[in-house]
C-alpha atoms as a PDB file:
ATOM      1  CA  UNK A   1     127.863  70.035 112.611  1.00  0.00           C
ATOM      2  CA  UNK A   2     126.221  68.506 115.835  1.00  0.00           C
ATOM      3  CA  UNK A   3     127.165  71.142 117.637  1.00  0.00           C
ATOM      4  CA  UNK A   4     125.709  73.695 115.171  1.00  0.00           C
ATOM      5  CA  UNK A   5     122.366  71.970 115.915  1.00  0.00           C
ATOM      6  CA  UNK A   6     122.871  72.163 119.341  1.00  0.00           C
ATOM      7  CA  UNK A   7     123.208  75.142 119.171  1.00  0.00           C
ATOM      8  CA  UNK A   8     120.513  76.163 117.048  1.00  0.00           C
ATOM      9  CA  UNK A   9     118.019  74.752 119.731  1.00  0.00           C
ATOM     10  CA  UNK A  10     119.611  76.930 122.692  1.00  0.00           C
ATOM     11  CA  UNK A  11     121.952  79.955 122.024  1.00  0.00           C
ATOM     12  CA  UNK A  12     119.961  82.577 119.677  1.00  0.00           C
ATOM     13  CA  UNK A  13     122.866  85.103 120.131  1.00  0.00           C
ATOM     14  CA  UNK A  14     125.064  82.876 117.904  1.00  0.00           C
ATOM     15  CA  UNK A  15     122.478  83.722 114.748  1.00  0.00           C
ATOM     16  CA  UNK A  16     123.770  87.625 114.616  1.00  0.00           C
ATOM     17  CA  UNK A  17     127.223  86.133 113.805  1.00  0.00           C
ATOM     18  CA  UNK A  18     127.904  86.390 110.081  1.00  0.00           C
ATOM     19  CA  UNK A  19     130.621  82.975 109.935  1.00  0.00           C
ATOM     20  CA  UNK A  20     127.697  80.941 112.515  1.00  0.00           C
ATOM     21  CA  UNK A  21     124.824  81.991 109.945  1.00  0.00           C
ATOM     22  CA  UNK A  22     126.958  80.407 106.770  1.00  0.00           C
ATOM     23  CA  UNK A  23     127.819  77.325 108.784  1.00  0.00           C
ATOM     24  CA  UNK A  24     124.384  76.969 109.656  1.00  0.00           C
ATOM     25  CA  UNK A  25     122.920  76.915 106.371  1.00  0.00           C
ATOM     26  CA  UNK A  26     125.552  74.653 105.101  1.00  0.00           C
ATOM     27  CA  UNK A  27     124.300  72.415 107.972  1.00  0.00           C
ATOM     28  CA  UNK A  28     120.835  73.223 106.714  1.00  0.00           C
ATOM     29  CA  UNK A  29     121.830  72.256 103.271  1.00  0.00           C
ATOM     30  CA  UNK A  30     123.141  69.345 104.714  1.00  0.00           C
ATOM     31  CA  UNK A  31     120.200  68.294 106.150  1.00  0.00           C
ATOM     32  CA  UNK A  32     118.062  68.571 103.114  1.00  0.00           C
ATOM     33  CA  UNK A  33     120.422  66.433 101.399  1.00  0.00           C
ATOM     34  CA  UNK A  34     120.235  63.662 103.772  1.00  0.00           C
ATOM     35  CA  UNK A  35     116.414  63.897 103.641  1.00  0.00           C
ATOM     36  CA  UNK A  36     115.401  66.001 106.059  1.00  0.00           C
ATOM     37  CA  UNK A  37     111.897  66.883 106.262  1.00  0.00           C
ATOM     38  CA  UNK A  38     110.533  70.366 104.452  1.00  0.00           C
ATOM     39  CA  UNK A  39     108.733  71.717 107.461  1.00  0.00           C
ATOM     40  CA  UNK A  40     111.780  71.079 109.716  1.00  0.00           C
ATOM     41  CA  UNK A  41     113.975  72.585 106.461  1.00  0.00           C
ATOM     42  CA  UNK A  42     111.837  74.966 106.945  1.00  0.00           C
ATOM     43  CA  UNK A  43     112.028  75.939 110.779  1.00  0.00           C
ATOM     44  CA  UNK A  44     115.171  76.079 110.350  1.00  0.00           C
ATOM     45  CA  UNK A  45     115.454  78.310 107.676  1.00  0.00           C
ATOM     46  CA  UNK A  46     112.900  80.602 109.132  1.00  0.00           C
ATOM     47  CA  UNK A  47     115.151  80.994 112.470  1.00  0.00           C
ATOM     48  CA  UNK A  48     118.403  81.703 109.909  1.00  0.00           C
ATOM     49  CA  UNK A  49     116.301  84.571 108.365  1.00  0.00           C
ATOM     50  CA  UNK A  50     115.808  86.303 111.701  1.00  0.00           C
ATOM     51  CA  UNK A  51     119.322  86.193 112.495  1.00  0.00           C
ATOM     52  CA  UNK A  52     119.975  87.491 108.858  1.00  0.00           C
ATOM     53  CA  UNK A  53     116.843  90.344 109.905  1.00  0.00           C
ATOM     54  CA  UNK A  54     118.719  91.226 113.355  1.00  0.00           C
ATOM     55  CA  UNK A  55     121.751  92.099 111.867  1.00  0.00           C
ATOM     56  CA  UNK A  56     120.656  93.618 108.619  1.00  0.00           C
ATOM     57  CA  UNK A  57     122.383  90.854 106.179  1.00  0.00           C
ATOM     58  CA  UNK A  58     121.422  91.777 102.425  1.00  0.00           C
ATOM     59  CA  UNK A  59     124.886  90.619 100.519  1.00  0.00           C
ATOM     60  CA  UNK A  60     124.838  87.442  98.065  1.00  0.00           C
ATOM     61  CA  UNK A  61     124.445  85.113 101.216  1.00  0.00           C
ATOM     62  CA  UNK A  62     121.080  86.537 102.212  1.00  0.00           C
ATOM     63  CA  UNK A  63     120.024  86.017  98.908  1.00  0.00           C
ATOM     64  CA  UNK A  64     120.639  82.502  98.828  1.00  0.00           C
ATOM     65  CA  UNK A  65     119.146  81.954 102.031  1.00  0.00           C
ATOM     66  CA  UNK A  66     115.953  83.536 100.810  1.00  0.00           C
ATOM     67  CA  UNK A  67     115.743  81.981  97.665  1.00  0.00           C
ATOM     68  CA  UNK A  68     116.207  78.601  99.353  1.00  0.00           C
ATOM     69  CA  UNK A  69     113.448  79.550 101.659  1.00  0.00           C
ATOM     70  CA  UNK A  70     111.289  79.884  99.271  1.00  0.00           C
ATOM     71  CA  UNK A  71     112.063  76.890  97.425  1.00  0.00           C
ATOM     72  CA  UNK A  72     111.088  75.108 100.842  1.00  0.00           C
ATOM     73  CA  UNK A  73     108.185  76.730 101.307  1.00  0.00           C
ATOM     74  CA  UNK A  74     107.116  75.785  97.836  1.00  0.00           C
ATOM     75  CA  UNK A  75     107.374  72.198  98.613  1.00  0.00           C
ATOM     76  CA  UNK A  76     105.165  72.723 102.226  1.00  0.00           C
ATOM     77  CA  UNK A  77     102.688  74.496 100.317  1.00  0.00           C
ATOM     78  CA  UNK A  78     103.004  77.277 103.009  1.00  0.00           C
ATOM     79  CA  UNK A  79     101.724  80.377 101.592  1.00  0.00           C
ATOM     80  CA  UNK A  80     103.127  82.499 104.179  1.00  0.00           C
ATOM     81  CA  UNK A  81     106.548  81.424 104.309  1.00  0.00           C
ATOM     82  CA  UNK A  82     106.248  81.941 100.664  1.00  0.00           C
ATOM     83  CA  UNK A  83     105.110  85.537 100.832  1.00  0.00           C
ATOM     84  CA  UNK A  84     107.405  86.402 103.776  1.00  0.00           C
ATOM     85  CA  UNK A  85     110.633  85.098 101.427  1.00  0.00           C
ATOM     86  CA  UNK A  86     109.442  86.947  98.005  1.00  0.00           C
ATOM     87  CA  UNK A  87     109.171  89.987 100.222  1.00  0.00           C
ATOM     88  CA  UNK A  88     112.265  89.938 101.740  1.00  0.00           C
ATOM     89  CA  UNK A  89     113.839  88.797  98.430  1.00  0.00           C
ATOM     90  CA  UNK A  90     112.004  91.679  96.051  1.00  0.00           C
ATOM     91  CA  UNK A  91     113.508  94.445  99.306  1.00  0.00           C
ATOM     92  CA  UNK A  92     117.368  93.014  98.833  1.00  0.00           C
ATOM     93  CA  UNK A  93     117.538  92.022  95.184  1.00  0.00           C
ATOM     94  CA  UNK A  94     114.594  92.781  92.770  1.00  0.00           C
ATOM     95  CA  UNK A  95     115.760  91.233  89.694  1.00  0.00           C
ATOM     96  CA  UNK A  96     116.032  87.897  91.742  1.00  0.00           C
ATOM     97  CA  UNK A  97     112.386  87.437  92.314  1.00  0.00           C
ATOM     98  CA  UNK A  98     111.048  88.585  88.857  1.00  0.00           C
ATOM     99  CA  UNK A  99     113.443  85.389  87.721  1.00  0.00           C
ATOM    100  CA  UNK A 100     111.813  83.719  90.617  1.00  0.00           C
ATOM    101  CA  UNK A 101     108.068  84.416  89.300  1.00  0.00           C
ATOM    102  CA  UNK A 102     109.195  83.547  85.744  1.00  0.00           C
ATOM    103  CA  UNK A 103     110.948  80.115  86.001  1.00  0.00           C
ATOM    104  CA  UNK A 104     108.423  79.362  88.866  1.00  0.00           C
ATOM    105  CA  UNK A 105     107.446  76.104  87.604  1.00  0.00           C
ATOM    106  CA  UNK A 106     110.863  74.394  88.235  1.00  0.00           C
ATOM    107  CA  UNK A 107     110.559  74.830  91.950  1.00  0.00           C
ATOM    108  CA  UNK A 108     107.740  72.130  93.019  1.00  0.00           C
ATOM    109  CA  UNK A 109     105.654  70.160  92.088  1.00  0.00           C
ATOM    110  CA  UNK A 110     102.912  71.431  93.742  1.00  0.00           C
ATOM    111  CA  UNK A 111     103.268  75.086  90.926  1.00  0.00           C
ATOM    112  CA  UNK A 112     104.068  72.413  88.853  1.00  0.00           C
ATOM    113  CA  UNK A 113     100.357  71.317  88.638  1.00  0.00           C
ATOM    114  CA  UNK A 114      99.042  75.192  89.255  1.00  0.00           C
ATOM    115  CA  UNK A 115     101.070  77.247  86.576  1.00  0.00           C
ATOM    116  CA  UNK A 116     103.960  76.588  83.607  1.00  0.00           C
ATOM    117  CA  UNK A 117     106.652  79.019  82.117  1.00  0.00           C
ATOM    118  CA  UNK A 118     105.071  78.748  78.580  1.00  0.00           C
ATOM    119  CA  UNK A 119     101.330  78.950  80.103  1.00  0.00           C
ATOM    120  CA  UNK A 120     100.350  81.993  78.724  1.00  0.00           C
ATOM    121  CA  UNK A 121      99.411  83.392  81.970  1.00  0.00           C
ATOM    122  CA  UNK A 122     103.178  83.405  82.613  1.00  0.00           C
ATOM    123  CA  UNK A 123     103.423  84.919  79.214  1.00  0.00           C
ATOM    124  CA  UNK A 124     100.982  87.523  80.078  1.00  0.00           C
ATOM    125  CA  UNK A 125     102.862  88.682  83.266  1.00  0.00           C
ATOM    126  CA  UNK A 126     105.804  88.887  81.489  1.00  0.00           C
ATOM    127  CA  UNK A 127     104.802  91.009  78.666  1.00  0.00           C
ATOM    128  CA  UNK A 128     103.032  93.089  82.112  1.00  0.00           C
ATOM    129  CA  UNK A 129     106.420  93.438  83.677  1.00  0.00           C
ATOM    130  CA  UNK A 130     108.472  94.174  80.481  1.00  0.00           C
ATOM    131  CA  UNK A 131     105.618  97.117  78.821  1.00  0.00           C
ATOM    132  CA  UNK A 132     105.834  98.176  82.731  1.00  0.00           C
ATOM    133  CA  UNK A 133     101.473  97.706  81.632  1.00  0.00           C
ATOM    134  CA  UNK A 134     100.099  98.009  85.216  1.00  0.00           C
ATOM    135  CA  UNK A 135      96.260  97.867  83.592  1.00  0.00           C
ATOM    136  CA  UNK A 136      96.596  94.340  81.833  1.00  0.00           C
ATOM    137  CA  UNK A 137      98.258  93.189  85.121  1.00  0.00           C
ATOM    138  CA  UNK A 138      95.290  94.309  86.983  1.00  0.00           C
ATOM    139  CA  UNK A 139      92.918  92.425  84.207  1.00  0.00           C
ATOM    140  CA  UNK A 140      95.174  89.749  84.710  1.00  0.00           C
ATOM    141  CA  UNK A 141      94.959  89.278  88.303  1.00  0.00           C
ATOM    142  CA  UNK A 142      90.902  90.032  88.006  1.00  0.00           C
ATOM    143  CA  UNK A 143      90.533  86.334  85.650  1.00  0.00           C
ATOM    144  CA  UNK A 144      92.518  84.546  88.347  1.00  0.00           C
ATOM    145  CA  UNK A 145      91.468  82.924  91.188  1.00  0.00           C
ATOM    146  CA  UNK A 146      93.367  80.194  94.032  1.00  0.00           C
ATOM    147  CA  UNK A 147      96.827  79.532  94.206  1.00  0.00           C
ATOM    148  CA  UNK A 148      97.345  81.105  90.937  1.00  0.00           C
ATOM    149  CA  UNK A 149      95.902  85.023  92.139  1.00  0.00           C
ATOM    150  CA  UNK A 150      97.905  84.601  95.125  1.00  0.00           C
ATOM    151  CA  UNK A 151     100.978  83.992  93.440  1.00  0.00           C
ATOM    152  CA  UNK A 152     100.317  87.229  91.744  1.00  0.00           C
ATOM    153  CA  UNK A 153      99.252  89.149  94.060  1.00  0.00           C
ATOM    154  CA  UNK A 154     102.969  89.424  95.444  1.00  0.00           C
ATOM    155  CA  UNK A 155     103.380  92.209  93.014  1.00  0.00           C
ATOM    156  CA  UNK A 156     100.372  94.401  93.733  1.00  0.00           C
ATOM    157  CA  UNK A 157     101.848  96.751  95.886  1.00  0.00           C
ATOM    158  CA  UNK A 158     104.942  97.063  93.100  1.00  0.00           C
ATOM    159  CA  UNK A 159     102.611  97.960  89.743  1.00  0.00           C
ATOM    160  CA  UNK A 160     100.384  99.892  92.454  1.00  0.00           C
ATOM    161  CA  UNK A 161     102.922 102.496  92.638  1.00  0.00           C
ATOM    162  CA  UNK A 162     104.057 102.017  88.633  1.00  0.00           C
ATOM    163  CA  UNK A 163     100.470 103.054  88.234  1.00  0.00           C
ATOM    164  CA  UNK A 164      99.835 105.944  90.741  1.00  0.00           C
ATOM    165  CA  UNK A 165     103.737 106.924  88.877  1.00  0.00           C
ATOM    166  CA  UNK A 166     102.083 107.022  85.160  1.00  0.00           C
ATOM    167  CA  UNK A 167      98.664 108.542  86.298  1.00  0.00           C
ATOM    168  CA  UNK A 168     100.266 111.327  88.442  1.00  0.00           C
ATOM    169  CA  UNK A 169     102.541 112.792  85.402  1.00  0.00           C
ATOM    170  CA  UNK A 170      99.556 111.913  82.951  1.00  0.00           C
ATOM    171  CA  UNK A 171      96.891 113.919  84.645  1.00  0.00           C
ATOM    172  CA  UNK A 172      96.471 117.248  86.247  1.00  0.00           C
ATOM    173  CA  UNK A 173      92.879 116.463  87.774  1.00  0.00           C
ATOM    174  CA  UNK A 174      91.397 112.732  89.073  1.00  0.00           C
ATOM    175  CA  UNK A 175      88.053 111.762  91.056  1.00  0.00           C
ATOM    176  CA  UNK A 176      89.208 109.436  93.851  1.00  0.00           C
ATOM    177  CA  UNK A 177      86.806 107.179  92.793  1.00  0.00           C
ATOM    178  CA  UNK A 178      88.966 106.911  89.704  1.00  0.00           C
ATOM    179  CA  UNK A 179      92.114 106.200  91.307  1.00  0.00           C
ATOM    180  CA  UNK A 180      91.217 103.355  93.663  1.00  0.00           C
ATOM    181  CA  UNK A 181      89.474 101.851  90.502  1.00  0.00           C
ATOM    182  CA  UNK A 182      92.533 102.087  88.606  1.00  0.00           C
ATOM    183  CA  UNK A 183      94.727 100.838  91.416  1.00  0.00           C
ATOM    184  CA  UNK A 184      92.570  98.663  93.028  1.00  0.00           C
ATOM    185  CA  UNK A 185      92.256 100.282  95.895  1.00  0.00           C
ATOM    186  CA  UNK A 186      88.945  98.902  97.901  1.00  0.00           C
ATOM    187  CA  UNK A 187      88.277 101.442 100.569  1.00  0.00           C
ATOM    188  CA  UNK A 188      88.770 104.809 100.660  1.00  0.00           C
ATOM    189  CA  UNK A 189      90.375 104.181 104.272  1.00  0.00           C
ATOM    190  CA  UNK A 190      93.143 102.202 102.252  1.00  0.00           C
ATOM    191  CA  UNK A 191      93.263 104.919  99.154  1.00  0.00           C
ATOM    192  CA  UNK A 192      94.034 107.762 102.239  1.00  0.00           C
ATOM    193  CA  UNK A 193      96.632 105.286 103.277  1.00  0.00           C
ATOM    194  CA  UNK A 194      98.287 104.965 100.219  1.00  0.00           C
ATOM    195  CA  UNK A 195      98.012 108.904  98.784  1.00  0.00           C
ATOM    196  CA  UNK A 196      99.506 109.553 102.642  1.00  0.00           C
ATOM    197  CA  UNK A 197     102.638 107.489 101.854  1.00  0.00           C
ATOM    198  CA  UNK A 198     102.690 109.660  98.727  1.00  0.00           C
ATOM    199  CA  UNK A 199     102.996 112.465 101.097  1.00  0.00           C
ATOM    200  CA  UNK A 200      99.512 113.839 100.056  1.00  0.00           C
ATOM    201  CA  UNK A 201      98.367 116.544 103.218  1.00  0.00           C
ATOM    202  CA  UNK A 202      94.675 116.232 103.380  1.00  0.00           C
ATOM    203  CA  UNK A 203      91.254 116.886 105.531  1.00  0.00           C
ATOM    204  CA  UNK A 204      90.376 112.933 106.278  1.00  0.00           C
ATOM    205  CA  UNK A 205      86.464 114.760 106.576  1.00  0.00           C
ATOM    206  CA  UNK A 206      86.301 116.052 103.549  1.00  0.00           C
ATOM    207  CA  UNK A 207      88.146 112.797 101.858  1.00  0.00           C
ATOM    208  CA  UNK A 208      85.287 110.326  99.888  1.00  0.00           C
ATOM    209  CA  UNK A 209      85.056 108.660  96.075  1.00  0.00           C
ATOM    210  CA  UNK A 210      83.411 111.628  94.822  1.00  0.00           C
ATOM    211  CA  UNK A 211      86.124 114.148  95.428  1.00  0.00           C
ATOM    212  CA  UNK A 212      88.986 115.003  93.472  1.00  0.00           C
ATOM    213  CA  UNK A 213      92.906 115.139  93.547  1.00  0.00           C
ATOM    214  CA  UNK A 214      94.747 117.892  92.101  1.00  0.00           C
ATOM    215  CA  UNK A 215      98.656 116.121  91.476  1.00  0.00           C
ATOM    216  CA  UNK A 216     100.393 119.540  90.914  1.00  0.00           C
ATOM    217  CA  UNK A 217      99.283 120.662  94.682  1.00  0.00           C
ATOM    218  CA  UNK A 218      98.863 117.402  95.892  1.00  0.00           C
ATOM    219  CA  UNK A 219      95.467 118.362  97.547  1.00  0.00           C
ATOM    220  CA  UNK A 220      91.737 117.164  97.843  1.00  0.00           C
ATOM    221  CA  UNK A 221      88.907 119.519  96.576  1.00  0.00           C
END
């Protein structure tokens, strides 16, 4: 084990090996049960998921790594390490973090005091997730505000697309104005964005709230 820490402060190469990356988070592990600071548990952790990154790691073990990531992150209160391990985490195994979101509560204290599993905002997103009800989750996220809106907003980009899905087979004709209402879309600059990943071919000039998208030709008159 000490020379796993040596290591971890010198030779980066040793991270892209799949038997160093398991020892290392048992040494991590380790750590954390010998009382090892969170934002060092964290550092740690953080230089483990690049090595899992670099080589492209998304089996069982990645999982774990992320999921203990974000329990870390939890306890530092650091939103970003927080985002960057639901991210990774909703890419390699989606069911994971929707059990994630739903038992959040157990992980910290600090969600603890923010949210509950039978609040009924958690009640709310589920019933979101499980009707696959993109408009109350946008309502919902609307009445939130702090920790709590930023919790949810991990999902946007997810019921984003569930929305643009529904709308595209429901209508034939939509202002754009419409759409980025509907999927909260705040610029046209970010709806062309998003309709471009969609693989919509358009005149940017001509693009503005006013005009319309035709979903069978995928166009903008």
């Amino acid at each position: 084990m000490d020379k796993i820490g040596s290591l971890s402060r010198s030779d980066q190469t040793e991270f892209k090996k799949r038997d160093f990356q398991e020892k290392y988070y048992s040494y991590i592990l380790k750590r954390i049960e010998d009382g090892e600071r969170a934002d060092n548990s964290l550092i740690a952790l953080r230089k483990l998921r690049q090595g899992l990154i670099a080589t492209n790691r998304s089996d069982k073990f990645a999982v774990k790594v992320y999921k203990t990531s974000f329990d870390i992150a939890l306890r530092c209160k650091n939103n970003d390490e927080i985002r960057l391990a639901l991210t990774r985490l909703s890419e390699i195994d989606n069911n994971h973090v929707w059990h994630q979101l739903f038992e959040i509560n157990q992980l910290s204290n600090r969600v603890n005091s923010v949210i509950h599993s039978t609040d009924r905002l958690v009640q709310k997103l589920r019933r979101c997730i499980l009707d696959c009800n993109y408009h109350s989750y946008f309502e919902l996220i609307d009445s939130l505000s702090g920790y709590q809106k930023s919790m949810m907003l991990l999902l946007v980009d997810k019921f984003r697309h569930l929305a643009y899905s529904i709308i595209a087979k429901a209508y034939l004709k939509l202002p754009i104005g419409i759409l980025m209402h509907r999927l909260r879309l705040e610029s046209e600059s970010t709806c062309m964005e998003f309709l471009q990943q969609q693989n919509w071919l358009f005149d940017a000039s001509n693009f503005s709230s006013s005009t319309t998208l035709n979903f069978k030709t995928r166009t903008v008159t």
